[in-house]
PDB file of N, CA and C in Angstrom:
ATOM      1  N   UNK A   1       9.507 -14.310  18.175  1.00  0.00           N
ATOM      2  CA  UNK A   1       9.494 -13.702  16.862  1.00  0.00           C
ATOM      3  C   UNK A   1       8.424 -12.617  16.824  1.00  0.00           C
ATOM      4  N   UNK A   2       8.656 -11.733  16.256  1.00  0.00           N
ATOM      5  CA  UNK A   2       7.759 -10.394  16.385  1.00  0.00           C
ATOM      6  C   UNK A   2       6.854 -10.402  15.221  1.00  0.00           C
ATOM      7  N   UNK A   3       5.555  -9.870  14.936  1.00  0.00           N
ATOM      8  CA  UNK A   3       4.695 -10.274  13.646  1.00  0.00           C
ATOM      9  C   UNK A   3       5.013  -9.843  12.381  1.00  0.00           C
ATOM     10  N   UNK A   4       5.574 -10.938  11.251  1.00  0.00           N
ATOM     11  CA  UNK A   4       5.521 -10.132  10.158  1.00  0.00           C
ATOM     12  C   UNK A   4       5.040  -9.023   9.577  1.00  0.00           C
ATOM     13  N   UNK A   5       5.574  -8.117   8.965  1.00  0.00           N
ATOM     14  CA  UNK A   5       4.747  -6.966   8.228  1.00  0.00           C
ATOM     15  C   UNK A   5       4.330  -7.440   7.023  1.00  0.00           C
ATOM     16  N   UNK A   6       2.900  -7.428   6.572  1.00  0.00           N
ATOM     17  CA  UNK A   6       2.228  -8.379   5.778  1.00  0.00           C
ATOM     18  C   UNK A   6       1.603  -7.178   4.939  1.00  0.00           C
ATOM     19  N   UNK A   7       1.871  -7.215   3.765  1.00  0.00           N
ATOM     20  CA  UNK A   7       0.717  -6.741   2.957  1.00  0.00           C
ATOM     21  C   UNK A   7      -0.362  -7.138   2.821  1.00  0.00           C
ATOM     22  N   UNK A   8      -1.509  -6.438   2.449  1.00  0.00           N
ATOM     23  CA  UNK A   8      -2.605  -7.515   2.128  1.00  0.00           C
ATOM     24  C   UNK A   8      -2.948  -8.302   0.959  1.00  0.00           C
ATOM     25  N   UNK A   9      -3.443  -9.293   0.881  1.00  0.00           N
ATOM     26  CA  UNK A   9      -3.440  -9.768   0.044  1.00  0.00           C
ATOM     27  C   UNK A   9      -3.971  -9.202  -1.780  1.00  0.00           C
ATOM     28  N   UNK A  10      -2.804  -9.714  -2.385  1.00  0.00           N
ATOM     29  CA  UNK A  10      -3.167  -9.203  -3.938  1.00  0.00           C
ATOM     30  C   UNK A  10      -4.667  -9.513  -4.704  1.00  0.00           C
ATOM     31  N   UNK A  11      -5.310 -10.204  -4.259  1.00  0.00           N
ATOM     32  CA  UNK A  11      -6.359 -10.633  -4.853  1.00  0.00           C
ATOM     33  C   UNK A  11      -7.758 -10.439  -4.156  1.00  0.00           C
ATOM     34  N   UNK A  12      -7.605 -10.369  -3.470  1.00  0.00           N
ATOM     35  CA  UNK A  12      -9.015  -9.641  -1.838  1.00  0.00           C
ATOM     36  C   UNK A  12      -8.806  -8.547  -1.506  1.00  0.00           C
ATOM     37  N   UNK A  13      -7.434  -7.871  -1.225  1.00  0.00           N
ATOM     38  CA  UNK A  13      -7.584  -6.683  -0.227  1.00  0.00           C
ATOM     39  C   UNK A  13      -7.206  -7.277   0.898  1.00  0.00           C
ATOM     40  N   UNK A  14      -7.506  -8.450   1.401  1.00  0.00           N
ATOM     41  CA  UNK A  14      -7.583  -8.393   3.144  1.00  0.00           C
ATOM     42  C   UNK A  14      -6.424  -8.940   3.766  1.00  0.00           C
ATOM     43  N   UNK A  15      -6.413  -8.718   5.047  1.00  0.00           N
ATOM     44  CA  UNK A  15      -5.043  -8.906   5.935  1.00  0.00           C
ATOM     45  C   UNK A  15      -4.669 -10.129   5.973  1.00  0.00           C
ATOM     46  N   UNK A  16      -4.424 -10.830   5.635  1.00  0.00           N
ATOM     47  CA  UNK A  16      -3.575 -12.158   5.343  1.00  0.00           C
ATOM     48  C   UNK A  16      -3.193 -12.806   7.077  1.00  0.00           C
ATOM     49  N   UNK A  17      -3.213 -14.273   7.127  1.00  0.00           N
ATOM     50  CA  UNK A  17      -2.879 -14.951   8.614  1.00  0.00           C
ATOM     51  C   UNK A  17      -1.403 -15.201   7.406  1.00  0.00           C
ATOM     52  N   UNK A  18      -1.124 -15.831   8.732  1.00  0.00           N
ATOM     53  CA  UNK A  18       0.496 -16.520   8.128  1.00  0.00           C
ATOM     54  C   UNK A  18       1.140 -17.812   9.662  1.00  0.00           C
ATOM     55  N   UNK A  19       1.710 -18.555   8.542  1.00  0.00           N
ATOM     56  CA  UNK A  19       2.635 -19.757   9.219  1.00  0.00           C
ATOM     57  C   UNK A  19       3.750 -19.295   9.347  1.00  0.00           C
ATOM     58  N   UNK A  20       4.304 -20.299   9.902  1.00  0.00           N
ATOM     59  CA  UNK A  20       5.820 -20.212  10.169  1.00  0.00           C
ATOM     60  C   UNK A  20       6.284 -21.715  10.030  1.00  0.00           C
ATOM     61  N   UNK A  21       7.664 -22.325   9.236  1.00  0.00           N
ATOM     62  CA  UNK A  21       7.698 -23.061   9.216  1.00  0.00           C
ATOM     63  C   UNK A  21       9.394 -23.483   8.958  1.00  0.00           C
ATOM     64  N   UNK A  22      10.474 -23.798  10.385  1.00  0.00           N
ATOM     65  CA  UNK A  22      11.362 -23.767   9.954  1.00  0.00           C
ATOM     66  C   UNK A  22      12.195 -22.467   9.772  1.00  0.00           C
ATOM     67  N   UNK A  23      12.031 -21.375  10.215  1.00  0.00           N
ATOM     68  CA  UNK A  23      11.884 -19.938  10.013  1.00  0.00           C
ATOM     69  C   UNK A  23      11.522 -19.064   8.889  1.00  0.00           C
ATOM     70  N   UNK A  24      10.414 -20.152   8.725  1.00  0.00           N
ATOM     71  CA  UNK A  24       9.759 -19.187   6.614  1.00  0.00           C
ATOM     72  C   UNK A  24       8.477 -18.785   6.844  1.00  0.00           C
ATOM     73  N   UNK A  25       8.358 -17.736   6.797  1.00  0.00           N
ATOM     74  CA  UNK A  25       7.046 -17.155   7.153  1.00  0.00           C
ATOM     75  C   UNK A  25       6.130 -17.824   5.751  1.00  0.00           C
ATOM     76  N   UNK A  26       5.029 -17.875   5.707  1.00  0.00           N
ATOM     77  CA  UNK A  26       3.969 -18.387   4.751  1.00  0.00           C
ATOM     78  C   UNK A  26       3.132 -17.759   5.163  1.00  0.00           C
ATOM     79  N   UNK A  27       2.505 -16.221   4.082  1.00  0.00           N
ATOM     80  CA  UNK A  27       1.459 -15.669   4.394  1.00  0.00           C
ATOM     81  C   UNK A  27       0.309 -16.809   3.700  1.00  0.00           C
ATOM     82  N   UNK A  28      -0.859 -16.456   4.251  1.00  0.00           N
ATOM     83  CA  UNK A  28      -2.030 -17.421   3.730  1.00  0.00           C
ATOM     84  C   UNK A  28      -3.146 -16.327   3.742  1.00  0.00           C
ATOM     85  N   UNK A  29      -4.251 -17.015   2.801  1.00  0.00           N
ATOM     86  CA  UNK A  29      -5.360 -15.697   2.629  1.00  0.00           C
ATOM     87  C   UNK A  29      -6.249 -17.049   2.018  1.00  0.00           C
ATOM     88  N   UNK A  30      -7.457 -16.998   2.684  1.00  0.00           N
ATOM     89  CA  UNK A  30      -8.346 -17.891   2.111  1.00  0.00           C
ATOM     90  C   UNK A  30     -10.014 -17.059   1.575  1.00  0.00           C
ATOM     91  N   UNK A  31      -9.117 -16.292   0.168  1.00  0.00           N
ATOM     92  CA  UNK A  31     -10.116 -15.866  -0.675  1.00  0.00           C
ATOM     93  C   UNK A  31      -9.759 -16.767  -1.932  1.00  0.00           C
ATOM     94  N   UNK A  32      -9.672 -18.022  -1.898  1.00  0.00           N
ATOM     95  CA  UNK A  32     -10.042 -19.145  -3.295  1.00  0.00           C
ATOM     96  C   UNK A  32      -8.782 -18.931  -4.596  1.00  0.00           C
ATOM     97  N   UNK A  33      -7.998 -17.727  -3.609  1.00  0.00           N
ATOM     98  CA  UNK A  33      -6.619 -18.135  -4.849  1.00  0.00           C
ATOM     99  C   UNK A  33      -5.488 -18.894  -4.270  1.00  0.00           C
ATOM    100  N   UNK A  34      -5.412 -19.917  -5.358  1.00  0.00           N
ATOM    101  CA  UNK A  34      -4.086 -20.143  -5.071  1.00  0.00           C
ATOM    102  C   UNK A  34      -2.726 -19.933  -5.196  1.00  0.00           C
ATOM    103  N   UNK A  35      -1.784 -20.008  -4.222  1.00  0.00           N
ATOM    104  CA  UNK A  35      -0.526 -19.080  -4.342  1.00  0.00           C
ATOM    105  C   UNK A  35       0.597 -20.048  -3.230  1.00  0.00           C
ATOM    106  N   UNK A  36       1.644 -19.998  -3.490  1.00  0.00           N
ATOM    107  CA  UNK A  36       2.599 -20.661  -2.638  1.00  0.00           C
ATOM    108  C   UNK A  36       4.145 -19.242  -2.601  1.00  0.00           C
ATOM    109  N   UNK A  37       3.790 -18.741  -1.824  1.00  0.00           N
ATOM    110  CA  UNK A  37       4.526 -17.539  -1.726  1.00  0.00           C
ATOM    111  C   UNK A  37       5.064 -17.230  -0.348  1.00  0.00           C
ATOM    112  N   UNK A  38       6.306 -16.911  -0.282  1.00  0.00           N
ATOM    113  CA  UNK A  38       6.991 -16.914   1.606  1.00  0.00           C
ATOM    114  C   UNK A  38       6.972 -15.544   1.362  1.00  0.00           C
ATOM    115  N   UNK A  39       7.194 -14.941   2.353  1.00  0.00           N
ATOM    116  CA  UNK A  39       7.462 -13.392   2.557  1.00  0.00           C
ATOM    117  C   UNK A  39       7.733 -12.378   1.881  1.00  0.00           C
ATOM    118  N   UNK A  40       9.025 -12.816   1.408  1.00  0.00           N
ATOM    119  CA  UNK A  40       9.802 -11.733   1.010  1.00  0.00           C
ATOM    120  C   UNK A  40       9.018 -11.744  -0.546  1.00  0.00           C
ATOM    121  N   UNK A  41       8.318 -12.782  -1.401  1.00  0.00           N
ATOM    122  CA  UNK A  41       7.741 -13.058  -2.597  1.00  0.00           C
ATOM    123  C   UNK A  41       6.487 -12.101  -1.967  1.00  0.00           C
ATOM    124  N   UNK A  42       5.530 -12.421  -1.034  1.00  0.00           N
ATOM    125  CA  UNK A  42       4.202 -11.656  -0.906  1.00  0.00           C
ATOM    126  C   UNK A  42       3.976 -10.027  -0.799  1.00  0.00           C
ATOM    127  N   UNK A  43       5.336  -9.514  -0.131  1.00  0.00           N
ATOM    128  CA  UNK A  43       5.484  -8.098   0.376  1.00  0.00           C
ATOM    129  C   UNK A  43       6.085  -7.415  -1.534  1.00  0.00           C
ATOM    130  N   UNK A  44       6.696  -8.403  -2.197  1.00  0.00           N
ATOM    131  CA  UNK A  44       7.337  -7.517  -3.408  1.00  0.00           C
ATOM    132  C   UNK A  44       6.593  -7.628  -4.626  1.00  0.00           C
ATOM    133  N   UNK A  45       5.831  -6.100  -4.820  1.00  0.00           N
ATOM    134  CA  UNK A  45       5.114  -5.910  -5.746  1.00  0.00           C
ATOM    135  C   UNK A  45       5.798  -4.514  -6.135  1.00  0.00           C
ATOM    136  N   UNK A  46       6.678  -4.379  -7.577  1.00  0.00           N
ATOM    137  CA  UNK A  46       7.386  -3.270  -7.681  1.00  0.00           C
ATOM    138  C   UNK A  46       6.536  -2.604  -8.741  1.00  0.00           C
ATOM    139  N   UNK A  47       5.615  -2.654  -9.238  1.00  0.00           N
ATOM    140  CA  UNK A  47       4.681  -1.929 -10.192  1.00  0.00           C
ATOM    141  C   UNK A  47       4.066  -1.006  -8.663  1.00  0.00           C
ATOM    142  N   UNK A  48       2.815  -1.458  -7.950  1.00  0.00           N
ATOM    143  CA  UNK A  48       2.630  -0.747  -6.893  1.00  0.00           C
ATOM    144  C   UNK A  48       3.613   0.083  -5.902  1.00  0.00           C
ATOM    145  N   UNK A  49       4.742  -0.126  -5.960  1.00  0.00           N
ATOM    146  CA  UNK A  49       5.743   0.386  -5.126  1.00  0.00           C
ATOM    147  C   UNK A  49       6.187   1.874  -6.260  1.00  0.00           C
ATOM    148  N   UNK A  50       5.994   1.298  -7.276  1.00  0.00           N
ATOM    149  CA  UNK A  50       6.644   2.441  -8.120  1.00  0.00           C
ATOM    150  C   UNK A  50       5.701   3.519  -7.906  1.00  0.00           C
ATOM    151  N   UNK A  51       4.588   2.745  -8.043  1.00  0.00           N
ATOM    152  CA  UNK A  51       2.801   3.914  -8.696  1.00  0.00           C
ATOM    153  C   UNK A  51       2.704   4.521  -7.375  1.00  0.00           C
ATOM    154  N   UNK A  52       2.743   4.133  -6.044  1.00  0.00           N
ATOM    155  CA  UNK A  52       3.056   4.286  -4.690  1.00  0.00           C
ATOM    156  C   UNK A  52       4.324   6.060  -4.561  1.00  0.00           C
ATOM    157  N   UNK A  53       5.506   5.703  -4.969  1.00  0.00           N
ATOM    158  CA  UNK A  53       6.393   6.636  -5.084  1.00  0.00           C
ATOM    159  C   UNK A  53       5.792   7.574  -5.943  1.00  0.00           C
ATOM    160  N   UNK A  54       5.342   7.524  -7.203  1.00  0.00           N
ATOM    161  CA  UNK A  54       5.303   8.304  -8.019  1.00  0.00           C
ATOM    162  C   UNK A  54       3.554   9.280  -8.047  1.00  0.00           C
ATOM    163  N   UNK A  55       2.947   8.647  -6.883  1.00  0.00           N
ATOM    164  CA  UNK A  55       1.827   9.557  -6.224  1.00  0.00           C
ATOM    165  C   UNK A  55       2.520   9.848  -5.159  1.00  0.00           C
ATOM    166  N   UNK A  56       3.511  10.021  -4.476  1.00  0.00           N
ATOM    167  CA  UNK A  56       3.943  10.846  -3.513  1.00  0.00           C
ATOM    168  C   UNK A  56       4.661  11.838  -3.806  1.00  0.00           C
ATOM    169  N   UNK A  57       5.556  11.752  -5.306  1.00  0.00           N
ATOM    170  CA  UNK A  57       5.998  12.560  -5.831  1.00  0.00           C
ATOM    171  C   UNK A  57       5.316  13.753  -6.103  1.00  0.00           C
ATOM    172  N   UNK A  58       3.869  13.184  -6.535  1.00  0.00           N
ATOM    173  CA  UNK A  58       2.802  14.675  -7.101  1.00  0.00           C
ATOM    174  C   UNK A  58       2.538  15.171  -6.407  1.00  0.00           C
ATOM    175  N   UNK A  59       2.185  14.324  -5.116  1.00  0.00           N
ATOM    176  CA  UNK A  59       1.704  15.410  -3.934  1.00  0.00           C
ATOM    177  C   UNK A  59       2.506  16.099  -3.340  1.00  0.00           C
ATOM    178  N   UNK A  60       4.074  15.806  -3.650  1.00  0.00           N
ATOM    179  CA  UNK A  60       4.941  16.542  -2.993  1.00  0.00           C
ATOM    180  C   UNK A  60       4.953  17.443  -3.862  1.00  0.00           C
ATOM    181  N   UNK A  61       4.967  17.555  -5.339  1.00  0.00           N
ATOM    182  CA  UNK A  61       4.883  18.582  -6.157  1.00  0.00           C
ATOM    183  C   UNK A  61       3.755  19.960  -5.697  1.00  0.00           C
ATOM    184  N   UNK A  62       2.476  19.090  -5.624  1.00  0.00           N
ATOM    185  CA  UNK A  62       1.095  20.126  -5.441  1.00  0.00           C
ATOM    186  C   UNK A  62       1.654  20.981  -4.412  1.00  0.00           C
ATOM    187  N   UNK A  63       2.243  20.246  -3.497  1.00  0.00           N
ATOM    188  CA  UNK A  63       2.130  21.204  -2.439  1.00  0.00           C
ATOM    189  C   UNK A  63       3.480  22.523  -1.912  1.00  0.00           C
ATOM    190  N   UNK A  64       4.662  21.547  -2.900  1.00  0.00           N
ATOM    191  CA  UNK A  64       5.351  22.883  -3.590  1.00  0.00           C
ATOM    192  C   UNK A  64       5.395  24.067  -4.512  1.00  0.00           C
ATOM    193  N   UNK A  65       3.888  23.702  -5.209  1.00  0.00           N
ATOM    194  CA  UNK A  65       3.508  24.555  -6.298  1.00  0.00           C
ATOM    195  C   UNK A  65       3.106  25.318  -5.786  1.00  0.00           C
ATOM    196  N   UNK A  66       3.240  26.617  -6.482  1.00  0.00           N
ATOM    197  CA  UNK A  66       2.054  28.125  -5.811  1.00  0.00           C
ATOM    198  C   UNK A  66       0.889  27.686  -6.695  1.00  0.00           C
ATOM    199  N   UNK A  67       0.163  27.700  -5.826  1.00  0.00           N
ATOM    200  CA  UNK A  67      -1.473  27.686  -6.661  1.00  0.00           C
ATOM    201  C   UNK A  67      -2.152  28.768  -6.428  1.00  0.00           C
ATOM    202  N   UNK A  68      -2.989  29.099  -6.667  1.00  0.00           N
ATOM    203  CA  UNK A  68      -4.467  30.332  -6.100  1.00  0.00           C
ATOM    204  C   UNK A  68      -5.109  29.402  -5.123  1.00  0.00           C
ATOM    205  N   UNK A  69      -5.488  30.003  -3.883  1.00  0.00           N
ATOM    206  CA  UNK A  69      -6.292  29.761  -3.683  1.00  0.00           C
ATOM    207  C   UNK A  69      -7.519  28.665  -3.884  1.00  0.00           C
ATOM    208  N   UNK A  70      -8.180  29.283  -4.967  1.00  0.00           N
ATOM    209  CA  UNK A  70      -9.752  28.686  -5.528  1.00  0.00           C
ATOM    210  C   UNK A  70      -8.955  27.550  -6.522  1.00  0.00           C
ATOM    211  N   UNK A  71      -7.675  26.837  -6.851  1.00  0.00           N
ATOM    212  CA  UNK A  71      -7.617  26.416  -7.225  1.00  0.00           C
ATOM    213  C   UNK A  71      -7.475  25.139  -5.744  1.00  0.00           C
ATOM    214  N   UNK A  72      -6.699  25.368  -5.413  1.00  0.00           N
ATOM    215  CA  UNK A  72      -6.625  24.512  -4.220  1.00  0.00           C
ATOM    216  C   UNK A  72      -8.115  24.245  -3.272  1.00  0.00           C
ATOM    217  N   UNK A  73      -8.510  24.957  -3.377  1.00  0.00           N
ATOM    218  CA  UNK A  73      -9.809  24.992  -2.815  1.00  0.00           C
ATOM    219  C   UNK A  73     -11.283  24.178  -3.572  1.00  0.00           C
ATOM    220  N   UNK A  74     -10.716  23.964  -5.144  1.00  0.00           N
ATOM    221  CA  UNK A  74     -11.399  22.957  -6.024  1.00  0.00           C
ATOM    222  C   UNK A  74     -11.353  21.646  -5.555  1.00  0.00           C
ATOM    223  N   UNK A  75      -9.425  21.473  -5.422  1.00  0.00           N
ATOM    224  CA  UNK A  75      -9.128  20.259  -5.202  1.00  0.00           C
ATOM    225  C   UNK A  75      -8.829  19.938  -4.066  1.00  0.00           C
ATOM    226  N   UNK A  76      -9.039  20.353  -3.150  1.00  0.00           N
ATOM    227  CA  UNK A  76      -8.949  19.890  -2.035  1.00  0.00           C
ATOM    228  C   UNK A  76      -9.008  18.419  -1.325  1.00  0.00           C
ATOM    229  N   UNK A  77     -10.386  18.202  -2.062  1.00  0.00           N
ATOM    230  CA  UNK A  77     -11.037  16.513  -1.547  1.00  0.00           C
ATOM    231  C   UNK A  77     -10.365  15.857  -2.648  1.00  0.00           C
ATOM    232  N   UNK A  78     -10.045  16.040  -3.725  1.00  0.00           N
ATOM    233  CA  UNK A  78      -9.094  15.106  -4.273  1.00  0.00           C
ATOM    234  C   UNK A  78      -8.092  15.112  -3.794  1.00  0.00           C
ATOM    235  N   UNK A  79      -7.071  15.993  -3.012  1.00  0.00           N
ATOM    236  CA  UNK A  79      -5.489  15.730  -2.863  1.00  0.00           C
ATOM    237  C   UNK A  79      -6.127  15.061  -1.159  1.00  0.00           C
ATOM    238  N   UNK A  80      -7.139  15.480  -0.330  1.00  0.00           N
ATOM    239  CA  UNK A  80      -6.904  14.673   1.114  1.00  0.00           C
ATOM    240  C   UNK A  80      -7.152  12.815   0.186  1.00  0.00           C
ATOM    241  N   UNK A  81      -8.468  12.894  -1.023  1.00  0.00           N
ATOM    242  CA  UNK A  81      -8.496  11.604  -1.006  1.00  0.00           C
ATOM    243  C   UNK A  81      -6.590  10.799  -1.880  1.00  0.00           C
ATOM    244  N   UNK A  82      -6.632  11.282  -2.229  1.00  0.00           N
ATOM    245  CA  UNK A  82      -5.008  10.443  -2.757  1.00  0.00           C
ATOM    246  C   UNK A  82      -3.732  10.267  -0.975  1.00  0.00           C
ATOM    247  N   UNK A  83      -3.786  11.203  -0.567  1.00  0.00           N
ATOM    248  CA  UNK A  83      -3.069  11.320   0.784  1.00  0.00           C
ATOM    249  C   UNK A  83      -3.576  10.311   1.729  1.00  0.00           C
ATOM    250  N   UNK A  84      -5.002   9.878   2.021  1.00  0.00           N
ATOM    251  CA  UNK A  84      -5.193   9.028   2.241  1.00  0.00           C
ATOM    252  C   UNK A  84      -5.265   6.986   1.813  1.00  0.00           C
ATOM    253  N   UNK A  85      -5.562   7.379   0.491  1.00  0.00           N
ATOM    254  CA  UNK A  85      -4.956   6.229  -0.595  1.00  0.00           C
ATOM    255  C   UNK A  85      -3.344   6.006  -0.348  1.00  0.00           C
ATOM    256  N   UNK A  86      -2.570   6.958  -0.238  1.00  0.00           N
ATOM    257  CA  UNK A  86      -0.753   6.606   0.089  1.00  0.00           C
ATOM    258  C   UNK A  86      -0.778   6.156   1.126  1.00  0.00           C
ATOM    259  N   UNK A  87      -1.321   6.023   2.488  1.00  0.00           N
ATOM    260  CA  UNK A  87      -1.382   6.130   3.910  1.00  0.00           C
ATOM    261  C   UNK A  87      -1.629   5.045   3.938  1.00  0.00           C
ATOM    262  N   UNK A  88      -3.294   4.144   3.167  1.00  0.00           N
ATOM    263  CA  UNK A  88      -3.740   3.085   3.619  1.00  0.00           C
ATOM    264  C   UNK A  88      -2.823   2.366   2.662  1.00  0.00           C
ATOM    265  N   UNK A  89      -2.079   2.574   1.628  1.00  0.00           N
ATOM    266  CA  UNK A  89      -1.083   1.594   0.854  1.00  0.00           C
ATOM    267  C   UNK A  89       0.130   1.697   1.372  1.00  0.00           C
ATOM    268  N   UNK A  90       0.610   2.472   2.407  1.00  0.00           N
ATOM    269  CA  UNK A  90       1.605   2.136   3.149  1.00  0.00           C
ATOM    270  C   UNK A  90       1.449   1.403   4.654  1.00  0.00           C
ATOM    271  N   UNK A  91       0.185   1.126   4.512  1.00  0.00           N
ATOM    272  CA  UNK A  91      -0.400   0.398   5.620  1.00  0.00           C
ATOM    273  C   UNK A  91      -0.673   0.888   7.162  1.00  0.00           C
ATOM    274  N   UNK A  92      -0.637   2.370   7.148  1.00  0.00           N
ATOM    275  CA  UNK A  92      -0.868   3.266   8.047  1.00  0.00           C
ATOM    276  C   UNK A  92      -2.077   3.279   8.765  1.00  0.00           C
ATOM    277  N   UNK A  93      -2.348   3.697   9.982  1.00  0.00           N
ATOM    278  CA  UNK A  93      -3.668   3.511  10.195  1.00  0.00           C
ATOM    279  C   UNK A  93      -4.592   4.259   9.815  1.00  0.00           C
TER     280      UNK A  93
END
């Protein structure tokens, strides 16, 4: 079996271990919440998936927009920091 693709956990941030049991994956995260959740329940969070799409949308916008220059050049470190925020929430390295 090849390693689940695991989100991290909703309540820490961090990379989650996981069981297997019977062929049911059981992510586990021992930051003090409790949760009884198999896979396909841990990976589906459709509020983040939406907010996820709908910051890729803008940046696809920004960067179809004509701007000036000095405007792009304001924001610069804000659009690399959101591009990087999509990256590490799509779990990229």
């Amino acid at each position: 079996m090849t390693e689940p693709q695991l989100k991290p956990c909703p309540f820490c941030g961090k990379k989650p271990t996981y069981s297997k049991h019977e062929n049911t994956v059981w992510p586990e995260c021992y930051c003090q919440q409790e949760g009884d959740a198999q896979l396909e329940t841990w990976n589906n969070r459709p509020i983040e998936d939406k907010l996820l799409e709908a910051c890729k949308g803008l940046l696809q916008f920004i960067d179809n927009f004509s701007v000036g220059d000095d405007w792009y050049k304001e924001n610069y470190g804000a659009i690399k920091q959101a591009q990087a925020a999509i990256a590490a929430a799509e779990g990229a390295p």
